[in-house]
Protein backbone atom coordinates (compact mmCIF):
# COMPACT_ATOMS: atom_id res chain seq x y z
CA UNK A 1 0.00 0.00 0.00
CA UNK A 2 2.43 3.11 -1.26
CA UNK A 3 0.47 6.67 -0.79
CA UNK A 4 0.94 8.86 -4.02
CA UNK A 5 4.16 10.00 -4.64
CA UNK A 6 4.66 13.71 -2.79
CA UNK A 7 1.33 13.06 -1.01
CA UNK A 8 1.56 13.85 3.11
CA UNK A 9 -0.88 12.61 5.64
CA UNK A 10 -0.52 15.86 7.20
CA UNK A 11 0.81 18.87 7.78
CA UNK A 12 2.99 18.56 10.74
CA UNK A 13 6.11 20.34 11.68
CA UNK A 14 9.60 19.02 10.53
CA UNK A 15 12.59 18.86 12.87
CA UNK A 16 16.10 17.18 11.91
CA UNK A 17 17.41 14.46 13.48
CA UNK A 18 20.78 12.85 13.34
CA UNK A 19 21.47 9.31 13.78
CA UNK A 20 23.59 6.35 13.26
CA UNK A 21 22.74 3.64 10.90
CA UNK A 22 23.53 0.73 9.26
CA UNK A 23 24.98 0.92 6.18
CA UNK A 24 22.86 -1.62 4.37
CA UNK A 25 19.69 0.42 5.64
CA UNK A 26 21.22 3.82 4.35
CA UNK A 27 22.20 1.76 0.79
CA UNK A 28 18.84 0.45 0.92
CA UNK A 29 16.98 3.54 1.64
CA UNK A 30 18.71 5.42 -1.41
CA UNK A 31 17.70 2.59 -3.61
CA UNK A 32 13.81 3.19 -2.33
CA UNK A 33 14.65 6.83 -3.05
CA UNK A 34 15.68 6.50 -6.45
CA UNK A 35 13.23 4.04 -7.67
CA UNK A 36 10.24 5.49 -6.21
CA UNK A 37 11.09 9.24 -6.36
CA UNK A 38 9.91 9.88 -2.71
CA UNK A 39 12.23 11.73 -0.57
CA UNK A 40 14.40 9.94 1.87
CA UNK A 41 13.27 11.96 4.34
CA UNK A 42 9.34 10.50 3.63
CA UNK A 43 10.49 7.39 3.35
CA UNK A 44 12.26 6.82 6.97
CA UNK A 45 9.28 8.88 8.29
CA UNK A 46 6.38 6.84 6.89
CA UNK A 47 8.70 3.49 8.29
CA UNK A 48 9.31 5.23 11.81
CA UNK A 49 5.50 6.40 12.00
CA UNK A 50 4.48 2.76 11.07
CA UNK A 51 7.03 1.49 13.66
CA UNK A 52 5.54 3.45 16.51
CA UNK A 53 1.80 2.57 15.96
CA UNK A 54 3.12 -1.17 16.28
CA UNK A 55 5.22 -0.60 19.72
CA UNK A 56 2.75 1.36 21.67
CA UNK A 57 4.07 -0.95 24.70
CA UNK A 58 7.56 1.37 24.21
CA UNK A 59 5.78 4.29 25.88
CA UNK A 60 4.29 4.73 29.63
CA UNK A 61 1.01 4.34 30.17
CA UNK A 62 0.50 8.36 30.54
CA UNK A 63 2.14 9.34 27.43
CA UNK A 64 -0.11 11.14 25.11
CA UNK A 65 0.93 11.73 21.49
């Protein structure tokens, strides 16, 4: 299920981040990048968002989002 290319859920504010990676997952993100024309910077976000909904047990019970 791939949203159309460009298109954002919303329009929430951006903040940078820096982390440290695997390589294969930085290779393999610029591959996703390339073929699919979606920025990098969609592309982790869409996986991280997606990541979060699954682990809701990773935050205390009184965290609201």
């Amino acid at each position: 299920m791939r949203s159309e290319k460009g298109a954002k859920s919303k329009n929430e504010p951006m903040a940078k981040i820096e982390l440290e990676l695997e390589k294969k997952i930085i290779d393999q993100i610029q591959v996703m990048e390339d073929f699919t024309k979606i920025p990098k910077s969609e592309l982790v976000c869409t996986a991280l968002k997606r990541f979060i909904s699954a682990h809701k047990d990773y935050f205390p019970e009184n965290y609201r989002s």
